[in-house]
N, C-alpha and C. Protein backbone atom coordinates (compact mmCIF):
# COMPACT_ATOMS: atom_id res chain seq x y z
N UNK A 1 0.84 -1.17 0.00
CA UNK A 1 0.00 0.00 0.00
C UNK A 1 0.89 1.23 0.00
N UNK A 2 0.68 1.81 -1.06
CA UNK A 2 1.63 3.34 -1.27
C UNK A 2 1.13 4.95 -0.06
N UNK A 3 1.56 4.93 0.60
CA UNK A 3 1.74 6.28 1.43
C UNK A 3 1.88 7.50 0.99
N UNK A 4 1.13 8.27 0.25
CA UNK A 4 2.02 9.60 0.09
C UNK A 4 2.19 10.48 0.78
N UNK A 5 3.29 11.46 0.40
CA UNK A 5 4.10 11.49 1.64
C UNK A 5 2.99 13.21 2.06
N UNK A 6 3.60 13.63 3.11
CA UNK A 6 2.74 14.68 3.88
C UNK A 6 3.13 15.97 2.75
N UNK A 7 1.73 16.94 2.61
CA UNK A 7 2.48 17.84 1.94
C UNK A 7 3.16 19.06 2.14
N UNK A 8 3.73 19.05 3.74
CA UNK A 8 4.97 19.93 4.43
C UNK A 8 6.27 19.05 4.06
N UNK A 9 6.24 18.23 3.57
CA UNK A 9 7.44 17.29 3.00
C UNK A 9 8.31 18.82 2.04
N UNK A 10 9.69 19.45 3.03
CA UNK A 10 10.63 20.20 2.00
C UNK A 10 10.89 19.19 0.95
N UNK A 11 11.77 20.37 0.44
CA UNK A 11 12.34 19.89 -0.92
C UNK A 11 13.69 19.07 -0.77
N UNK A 12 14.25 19.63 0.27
CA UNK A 12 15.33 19.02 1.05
C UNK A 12 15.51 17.61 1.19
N UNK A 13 14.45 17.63 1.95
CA UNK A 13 13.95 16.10 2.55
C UNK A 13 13.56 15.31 1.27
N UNK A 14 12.77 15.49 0.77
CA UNK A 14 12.55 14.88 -0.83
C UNK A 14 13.51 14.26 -1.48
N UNK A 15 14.92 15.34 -1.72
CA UNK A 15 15.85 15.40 -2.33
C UNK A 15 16.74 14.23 -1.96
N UNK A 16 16.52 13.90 -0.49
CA UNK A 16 17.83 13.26 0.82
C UNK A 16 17.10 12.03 0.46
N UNK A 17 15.52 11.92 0.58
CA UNK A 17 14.76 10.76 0.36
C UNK A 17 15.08 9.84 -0.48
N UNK A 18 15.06 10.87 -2.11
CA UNK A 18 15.63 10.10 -3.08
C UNK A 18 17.09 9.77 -3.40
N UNK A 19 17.75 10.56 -2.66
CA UNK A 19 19.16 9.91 -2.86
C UNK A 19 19.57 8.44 -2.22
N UNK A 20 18.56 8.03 -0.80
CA UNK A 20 19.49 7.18 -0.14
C UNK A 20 18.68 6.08 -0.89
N UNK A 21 17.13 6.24 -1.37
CA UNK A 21 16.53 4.93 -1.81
C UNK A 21 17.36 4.57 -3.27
N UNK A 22 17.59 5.98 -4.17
CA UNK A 22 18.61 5.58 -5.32
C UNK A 22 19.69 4.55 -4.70
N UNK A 23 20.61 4.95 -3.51
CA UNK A 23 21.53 4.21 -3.15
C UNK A 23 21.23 3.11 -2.74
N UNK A 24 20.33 2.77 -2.31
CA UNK A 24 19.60 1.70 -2.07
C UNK A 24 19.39 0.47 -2.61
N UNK A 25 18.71 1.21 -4.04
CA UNK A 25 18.47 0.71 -5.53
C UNK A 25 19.76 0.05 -5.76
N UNK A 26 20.68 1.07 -6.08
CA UNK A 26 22.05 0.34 -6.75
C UNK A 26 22.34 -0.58 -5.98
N UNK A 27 22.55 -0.47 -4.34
CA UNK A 27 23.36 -2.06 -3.66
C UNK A 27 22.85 -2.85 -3.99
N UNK A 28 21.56 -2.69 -3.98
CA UNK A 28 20.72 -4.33 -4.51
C UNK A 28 20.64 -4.96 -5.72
N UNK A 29 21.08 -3.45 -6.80
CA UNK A 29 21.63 -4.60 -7.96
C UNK A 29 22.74 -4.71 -7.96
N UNK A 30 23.85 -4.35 -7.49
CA UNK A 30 25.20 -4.87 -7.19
C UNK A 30 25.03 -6.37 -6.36
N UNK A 31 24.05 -6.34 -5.12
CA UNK A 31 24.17 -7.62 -5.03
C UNK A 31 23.48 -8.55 -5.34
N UNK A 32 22.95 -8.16 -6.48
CA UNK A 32 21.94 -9.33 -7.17
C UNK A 32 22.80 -10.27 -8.65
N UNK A 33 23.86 -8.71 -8.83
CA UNK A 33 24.67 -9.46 -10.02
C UNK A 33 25.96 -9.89 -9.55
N UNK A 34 26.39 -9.64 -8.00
CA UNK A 34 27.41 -10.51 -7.27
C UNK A 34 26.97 -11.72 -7.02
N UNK A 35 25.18 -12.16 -6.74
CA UNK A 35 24.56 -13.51 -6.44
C UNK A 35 24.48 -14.35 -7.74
N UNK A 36 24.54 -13.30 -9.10
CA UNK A 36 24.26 -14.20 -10.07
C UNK A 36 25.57 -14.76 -10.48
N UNK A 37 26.80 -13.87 -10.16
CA UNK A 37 28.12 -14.45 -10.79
C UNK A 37 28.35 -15.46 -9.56
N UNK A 38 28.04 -15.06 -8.72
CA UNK A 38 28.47 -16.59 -7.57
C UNK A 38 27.50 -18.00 -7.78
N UNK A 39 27.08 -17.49 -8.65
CA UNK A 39 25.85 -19.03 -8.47
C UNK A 39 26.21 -19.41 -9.93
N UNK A 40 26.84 -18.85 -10.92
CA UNK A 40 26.81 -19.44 -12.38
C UNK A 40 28.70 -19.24 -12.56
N UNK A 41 29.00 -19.96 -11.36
CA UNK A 41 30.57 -20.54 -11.67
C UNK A 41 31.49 -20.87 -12.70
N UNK A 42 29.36 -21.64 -13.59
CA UNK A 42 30.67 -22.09 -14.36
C UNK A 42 31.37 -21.68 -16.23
N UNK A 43 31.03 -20.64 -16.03
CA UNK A 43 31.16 -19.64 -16.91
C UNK A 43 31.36 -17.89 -16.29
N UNK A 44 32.91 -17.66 -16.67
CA UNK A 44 33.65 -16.24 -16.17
C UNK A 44 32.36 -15.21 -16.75
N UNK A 45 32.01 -14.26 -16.20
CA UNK A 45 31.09 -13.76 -16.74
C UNK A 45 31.85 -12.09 -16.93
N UNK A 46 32.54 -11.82 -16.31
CA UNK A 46 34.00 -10.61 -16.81
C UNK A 46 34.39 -11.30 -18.18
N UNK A 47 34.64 -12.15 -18.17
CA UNK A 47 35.78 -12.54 -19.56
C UNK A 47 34.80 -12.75 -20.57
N UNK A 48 33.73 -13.44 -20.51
CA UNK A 48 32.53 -12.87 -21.57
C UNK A 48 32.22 -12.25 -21.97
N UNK A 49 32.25 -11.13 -21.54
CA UNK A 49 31.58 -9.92 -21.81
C UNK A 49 32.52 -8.94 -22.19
N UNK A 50 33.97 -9.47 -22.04
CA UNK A 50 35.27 -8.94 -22.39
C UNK A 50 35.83 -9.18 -23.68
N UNK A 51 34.83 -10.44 -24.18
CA UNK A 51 35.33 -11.21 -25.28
C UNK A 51 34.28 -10.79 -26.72
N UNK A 52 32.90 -10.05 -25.92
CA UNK A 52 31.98 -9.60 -26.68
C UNK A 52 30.97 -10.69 -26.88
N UNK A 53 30.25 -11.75 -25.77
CA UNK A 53 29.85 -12.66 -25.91
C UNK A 53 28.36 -11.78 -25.80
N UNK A 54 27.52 -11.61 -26.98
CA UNK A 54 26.26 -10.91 -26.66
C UNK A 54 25.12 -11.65 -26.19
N UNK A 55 25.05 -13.30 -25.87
CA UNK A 55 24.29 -14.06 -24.91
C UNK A 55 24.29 -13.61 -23.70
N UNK A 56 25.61 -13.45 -23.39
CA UNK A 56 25.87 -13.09 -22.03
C UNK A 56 25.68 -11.78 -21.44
N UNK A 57 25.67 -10.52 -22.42
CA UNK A 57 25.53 -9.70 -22.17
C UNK A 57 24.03 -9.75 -21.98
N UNK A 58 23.25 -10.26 -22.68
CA UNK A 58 21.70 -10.08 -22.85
C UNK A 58 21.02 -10.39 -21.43
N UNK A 59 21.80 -11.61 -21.23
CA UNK A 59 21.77 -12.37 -20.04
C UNK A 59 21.69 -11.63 -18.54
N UNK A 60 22.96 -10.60 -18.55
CA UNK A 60 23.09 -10.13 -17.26
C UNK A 60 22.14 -8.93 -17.39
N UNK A 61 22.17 -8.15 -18.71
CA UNK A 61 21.01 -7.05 -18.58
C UNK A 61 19.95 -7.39 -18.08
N UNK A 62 19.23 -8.46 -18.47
CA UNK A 62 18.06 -9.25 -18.48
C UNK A 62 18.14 -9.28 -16.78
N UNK A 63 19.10 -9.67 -16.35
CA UNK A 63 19.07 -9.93 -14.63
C UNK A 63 18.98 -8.43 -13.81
N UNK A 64 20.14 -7.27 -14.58
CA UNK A 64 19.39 -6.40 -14.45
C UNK A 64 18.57 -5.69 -13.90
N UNK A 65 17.83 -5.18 -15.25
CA UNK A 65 16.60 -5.11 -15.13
C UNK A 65 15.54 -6.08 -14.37
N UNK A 66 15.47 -6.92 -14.24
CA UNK A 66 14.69 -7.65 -13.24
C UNK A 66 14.79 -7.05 -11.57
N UNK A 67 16.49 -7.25 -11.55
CA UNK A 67 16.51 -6.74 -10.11
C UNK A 67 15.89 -5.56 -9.76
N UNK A 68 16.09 -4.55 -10.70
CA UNK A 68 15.85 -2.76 -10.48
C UNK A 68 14.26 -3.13 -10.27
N UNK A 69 13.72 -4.22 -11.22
CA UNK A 69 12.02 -4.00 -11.24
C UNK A 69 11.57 -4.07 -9.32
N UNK A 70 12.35 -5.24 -9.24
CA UNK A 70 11.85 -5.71 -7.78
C UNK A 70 12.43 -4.86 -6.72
N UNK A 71 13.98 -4.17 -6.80
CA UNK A 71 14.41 -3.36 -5.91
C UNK A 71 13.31 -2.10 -6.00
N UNK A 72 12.84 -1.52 -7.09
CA UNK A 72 12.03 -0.91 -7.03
C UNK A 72 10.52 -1.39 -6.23
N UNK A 73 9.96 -1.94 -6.61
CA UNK A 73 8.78 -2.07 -5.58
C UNK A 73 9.08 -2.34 -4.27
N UNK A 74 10.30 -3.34 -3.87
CA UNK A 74 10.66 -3.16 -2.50
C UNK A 74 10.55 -1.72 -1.78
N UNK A 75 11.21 -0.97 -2.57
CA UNK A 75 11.70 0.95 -1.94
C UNK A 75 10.46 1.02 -2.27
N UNK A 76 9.22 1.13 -3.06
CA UNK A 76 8.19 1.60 -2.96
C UNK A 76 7.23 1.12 -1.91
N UNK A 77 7.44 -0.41 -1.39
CA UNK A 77 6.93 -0.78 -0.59
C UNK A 77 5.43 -1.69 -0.66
């Protein structure tokens, strides 16, 4: 259920709001594509994508975007 927020909410606060949930956002896809390279061993997924393997690239975008979808509704709540 979405809350919106009070409308004495500064701009300040708004501003601070969205920075830490942005930061937020990013750890969780940092550690969603640290969970995916630890769980798919068995293929270097740096050296793939180093080599221009565009499966692989499709692959991790694809993971991605997935994560941001769900880190997003998490921060939205």
């Amino acid at each position: 259920m979405f809350i919106p927020l009070l409308a004495e909410t500064s701009l300040a606060t708004a501003a601070l709001a969205s920075v830490v949930f942005g930061l937020i956002g990013i750890s969780l896809l940092l550690v969603g594509y640290f969970l995916f390279d630890l769980l798919a061993r068995r293929i270097d997924v740096q050296q793939e994508l180093a080599k221009g393997n565009v499966a692989v690239a499709i692959v991790v975008g694809a993971l991605l975007i997935s994560v941001a979808y769900i880190a997003a509704h998490v921060v939205i709540g």
